[in-house]
N, C-alpha and C. Protein backbone atom coordinates (compact mmCIF):
# COMPACT_ATOMS: atom_id res chain seq x y z
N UNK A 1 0.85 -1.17 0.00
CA UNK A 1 0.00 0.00 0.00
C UNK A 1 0.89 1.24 0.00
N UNK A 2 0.87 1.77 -0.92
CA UNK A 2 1.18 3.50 -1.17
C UNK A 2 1.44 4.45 -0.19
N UNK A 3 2.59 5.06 0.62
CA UNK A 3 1.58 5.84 1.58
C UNK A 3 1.60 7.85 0.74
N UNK A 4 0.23 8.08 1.09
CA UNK A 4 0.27 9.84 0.46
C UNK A 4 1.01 10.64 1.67
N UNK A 5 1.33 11.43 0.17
CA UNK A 5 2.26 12.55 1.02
C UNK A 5 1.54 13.22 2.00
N UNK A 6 0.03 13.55 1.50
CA UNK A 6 -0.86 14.54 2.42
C UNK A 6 -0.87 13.87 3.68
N UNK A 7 -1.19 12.19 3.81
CA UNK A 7 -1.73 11.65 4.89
C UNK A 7 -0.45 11.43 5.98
N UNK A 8 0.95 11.54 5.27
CA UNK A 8 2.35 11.34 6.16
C UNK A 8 2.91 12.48 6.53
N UNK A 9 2.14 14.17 5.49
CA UNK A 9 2.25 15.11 6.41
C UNK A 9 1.13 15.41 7.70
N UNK A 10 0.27 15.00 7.50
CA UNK A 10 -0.97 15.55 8.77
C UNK A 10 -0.24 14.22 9.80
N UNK A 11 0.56 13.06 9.63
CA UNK A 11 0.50 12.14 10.72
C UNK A 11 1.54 13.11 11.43
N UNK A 12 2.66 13.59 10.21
CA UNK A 12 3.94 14.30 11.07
C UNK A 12 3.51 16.02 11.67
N UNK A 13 2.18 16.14 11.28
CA UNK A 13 2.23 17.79 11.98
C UNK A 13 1.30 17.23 13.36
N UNK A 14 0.62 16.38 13.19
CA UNK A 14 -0.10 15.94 14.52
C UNK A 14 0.58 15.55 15.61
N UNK A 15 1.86 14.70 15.09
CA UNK A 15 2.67 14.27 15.79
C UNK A 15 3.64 15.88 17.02
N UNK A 16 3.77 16.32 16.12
CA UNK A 16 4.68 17.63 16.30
C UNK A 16 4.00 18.74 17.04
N UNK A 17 2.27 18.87 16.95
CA UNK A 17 1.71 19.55 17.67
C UNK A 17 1.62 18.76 19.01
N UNK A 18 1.36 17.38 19.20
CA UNK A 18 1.11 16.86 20.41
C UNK A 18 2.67 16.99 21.50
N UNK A 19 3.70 16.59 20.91
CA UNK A 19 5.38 17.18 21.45
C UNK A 19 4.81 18.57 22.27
N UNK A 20 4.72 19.35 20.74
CA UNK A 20 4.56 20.83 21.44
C UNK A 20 4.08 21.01 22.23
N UNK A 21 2.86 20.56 22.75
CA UNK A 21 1.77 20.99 23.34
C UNK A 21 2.34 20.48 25.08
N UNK A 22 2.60 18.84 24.69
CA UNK A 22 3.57 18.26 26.07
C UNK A 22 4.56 19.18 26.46
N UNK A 23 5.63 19.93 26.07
CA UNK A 23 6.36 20.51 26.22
C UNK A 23 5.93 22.08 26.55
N UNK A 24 4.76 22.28 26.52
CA UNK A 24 4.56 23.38 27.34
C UNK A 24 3.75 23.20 28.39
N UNK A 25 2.85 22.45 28.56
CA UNK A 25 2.57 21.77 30.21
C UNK A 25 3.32 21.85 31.00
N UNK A 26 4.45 20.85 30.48
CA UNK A 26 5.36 20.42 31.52
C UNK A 26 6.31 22.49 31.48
N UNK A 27 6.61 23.23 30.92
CA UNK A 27 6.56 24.15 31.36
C UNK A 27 5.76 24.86 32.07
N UNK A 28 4.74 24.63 32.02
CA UNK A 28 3.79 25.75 32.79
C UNK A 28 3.57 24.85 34.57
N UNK A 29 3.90 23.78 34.30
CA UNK A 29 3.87 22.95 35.53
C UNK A 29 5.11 23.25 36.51
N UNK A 30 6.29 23.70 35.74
CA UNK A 30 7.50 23.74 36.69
C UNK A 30 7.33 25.05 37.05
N UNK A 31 6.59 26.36 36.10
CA UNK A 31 6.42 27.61 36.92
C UNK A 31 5.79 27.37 38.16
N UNK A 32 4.35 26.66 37.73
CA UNK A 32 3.37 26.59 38.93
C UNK A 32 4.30 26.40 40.26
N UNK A 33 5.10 24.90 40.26
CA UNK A 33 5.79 24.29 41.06
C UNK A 33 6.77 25.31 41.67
N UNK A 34 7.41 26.08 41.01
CA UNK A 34 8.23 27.26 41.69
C UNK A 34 7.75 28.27 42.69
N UNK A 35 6.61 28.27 42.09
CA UNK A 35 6.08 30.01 43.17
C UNK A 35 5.31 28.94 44.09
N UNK A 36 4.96 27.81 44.41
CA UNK A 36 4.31 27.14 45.39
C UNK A 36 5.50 26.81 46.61
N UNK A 37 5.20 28.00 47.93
CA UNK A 37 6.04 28.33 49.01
C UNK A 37 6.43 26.50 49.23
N UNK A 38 7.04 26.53 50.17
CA UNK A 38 7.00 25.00 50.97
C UNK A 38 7.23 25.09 52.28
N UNK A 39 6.21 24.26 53.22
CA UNK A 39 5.89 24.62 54.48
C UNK A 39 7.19 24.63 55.53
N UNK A 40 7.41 25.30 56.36
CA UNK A 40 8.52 25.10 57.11
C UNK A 40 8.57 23.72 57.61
N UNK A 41 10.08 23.27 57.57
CA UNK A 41 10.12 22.28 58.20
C UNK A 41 10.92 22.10 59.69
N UNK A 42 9.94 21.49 60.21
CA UNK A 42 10.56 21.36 61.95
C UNK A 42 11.37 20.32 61.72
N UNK A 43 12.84 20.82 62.54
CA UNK A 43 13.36 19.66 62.88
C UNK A 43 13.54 19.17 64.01
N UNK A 44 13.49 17.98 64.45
CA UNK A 44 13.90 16.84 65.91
C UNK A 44 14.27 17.93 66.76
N UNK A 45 13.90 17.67 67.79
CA UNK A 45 14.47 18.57 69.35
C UNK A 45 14.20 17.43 69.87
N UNK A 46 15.28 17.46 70.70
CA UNK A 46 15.40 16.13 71.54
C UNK A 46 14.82 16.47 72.96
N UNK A 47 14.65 18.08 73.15
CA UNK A 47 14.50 18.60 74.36
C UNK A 47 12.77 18.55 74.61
N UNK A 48 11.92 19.12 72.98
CA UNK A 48 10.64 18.57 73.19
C UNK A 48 10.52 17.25 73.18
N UNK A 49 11.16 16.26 72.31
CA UNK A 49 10.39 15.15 73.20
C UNK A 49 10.80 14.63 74.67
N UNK A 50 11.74 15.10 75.02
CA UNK A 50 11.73 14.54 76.56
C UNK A 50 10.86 15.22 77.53
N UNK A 51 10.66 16.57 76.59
CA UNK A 51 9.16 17.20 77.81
C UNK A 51 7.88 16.37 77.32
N UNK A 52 7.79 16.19 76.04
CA UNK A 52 6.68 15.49 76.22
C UNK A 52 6.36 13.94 76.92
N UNK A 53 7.49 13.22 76.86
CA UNK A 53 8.10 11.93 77.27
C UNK A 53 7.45 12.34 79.08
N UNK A 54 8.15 13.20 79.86
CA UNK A 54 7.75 13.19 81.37
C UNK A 54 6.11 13.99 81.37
N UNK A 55 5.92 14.76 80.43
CA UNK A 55 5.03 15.27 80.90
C UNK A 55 3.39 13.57 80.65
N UNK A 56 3.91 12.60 79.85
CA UNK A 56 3.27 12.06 79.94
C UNK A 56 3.24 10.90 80.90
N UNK A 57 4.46 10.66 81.59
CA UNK A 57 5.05 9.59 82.25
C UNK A 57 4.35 10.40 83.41
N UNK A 58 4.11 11.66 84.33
CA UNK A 58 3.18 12.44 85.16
C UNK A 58 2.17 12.21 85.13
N UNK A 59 1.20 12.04 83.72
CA UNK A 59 0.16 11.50 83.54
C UNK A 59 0.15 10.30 83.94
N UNK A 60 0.46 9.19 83.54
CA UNK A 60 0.66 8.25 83.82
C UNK A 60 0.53 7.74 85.31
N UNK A 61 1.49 8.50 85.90
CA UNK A 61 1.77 8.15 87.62
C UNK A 61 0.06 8.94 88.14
N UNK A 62 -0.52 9.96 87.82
CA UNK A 62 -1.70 10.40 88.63
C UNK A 62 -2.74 9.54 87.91
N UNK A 63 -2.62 8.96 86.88
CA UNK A 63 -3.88 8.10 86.28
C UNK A 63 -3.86 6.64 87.31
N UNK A 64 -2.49 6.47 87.61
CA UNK A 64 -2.42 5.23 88.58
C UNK A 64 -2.59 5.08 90.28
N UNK A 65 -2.72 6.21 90.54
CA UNK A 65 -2.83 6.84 92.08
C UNK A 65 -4.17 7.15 92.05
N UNK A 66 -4.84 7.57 90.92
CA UNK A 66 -6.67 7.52 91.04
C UNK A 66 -7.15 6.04 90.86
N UNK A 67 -6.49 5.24 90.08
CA UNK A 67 -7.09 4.27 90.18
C UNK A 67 -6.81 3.35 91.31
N UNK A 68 -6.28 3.58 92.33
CA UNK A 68 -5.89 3.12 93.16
C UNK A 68 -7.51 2.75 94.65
């Protein structure tokens, strides 16, 4: 089977618009992605969890003296 020139140019401009079109998504996606802040991040304190560590181990000891 033959192939036409018309039908192997519309496969190659279809082809070439769909590229294009991918290739500016994915641009408009990495702007988006840029100006989107990012939340602070906490790091480890060893000092809050040992307050939280006694302040619950306190709990603990008065939950066991009521049930007493």
């Amino acid at each position: 089977m033959p192939i036409k020139k018309t039908v192997a140019a519309a496969v190659a401009a279809a082809v070439n618009a769909y590229i294009q079109d991918d290739e500016a998504a994915l641009a408009m996606m990495s702007l988006q992605q840029q100006q989107i802040p990012h939340p602070p991040v906490q790091s480890f304190s060893p000092w809050t969890m040992a307050g939280r560590a006694a302040s619950m181990d306190l709990r603990r000891a008065w939950q066991l003296r009521l049930a007493r």
